[in-house]
Protein backbone atom coordinates (compact mmCIF):
# COMPACT_ATOMS: atom_id res chain seq x y z
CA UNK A 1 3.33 -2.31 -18.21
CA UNK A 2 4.62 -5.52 -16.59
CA UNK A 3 1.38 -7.94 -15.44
CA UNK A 4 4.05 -8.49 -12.51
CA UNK A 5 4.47 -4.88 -11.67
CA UNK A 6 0.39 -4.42 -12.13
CA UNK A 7 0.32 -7.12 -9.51
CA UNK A 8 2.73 -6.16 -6.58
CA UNK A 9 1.80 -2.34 -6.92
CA UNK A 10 -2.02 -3.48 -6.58
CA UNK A 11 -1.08 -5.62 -3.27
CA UNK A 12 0.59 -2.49 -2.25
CA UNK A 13 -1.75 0.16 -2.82
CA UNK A 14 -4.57 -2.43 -1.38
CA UNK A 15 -2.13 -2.32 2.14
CA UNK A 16 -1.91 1.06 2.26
CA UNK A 17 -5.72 1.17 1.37
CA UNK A 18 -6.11 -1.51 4.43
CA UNK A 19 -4.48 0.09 6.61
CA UNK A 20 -6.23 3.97 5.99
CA UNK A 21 -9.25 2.00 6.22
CA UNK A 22 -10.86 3.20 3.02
CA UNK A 23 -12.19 0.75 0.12
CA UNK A 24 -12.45 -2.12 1.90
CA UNK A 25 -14.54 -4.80 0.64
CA UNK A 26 -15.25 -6.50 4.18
CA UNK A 27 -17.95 -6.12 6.74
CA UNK A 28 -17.34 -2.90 9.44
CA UNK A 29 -16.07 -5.36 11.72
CA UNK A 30 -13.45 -6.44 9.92
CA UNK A 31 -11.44 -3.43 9.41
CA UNK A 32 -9.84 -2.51 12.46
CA UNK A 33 -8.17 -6.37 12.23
CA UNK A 34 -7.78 -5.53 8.36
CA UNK A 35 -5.55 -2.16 9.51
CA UNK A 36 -3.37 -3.84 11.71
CA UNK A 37 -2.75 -6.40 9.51
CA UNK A 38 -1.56 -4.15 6.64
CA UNK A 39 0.51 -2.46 9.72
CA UNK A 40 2.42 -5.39 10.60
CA UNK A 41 3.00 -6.06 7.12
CA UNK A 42 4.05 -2.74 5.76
CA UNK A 43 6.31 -2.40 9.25
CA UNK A 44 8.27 -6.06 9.07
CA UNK A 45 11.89 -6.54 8.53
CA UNK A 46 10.85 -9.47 6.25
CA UNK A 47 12.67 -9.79 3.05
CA UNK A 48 11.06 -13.08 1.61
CA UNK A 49 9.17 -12.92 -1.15
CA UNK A 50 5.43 -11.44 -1.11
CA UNK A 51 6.88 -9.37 2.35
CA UNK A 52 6.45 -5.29 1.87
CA UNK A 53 10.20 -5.01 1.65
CA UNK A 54 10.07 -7.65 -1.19
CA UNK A 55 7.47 -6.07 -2.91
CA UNK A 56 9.15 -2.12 -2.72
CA UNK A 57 12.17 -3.20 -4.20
CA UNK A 58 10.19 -5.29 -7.05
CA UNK A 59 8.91 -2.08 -8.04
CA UNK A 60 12.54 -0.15 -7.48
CA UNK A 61 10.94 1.59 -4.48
CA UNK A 62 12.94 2.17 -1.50
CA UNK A 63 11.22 0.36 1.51
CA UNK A 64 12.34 2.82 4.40
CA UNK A 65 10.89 5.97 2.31
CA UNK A 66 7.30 4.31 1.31
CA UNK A 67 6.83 2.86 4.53
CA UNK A 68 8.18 6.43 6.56
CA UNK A 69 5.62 8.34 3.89
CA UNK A 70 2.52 6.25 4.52
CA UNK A 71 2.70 6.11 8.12
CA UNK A 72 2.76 9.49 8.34
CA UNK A 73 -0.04 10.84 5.73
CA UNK A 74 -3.24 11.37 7.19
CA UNK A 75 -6.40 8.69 6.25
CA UNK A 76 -7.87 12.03 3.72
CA UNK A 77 -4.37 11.45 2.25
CA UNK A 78 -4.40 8.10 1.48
CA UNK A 79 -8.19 8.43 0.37
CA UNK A 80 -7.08 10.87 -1.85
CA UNK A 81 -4.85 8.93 -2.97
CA UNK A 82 -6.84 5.95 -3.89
CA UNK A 83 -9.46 8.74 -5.46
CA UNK A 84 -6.46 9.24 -8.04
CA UNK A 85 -5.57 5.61 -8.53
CA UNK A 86 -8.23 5.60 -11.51
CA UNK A 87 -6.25 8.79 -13.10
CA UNK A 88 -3.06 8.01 -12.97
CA UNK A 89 -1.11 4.89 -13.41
CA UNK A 90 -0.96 3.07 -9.62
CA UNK A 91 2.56 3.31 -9.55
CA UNK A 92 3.12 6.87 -10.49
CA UNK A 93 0.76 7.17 -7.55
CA UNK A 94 2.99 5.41 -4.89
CA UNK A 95 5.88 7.27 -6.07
CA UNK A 96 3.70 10.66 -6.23
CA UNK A 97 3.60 9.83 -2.00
């Protein structure tokens, strides 16, 4: 695979990670800012690249669908989710969502 696509789909998955609030490598404190940073990210109408709209159509992913399907799936989702990151290839995973 692409070291570019290993890339975006990590800064991806590490945003939806963020904002579930699950393997975080930052103190406690840290993680409610941490969530609502991946938030405002992952809900922005920024197209530049490096924004989450960039990044979903780097991997041919369509922004409105990823960003309606991790809103909505519950934090034992997304943990789940991250659980199968080390089976499966991380972006079979995002489209798997």
């Amino acid at each position: 695979m692409n070291p570019e696509i290993i890339l975006w789909t990590r800064v991806l998955l590490q945003a939806i990670w963020d904002l579930a609030g699950i393997r975080v490598n930052a103190p406690p404190r840290d993680v409610p800012r941490l969530r609502s940073s991946a938030r405002a990210w992952i809900c922005s109408a920024d197209h530049s690249q490096g924004s989450f709209i960039w990044t979903c159509n780097s991997l041919s992913l369509d922004p409105d669908t990823v960003r309606k399907r991790v809103l909505t799936k519950s934090k034992a989702d997304l943990k789940a989710i991250a659980e199968k990151e080390f089976l499966e290839s991380p972006l079979q995973l995002i489209n798997s969502m």
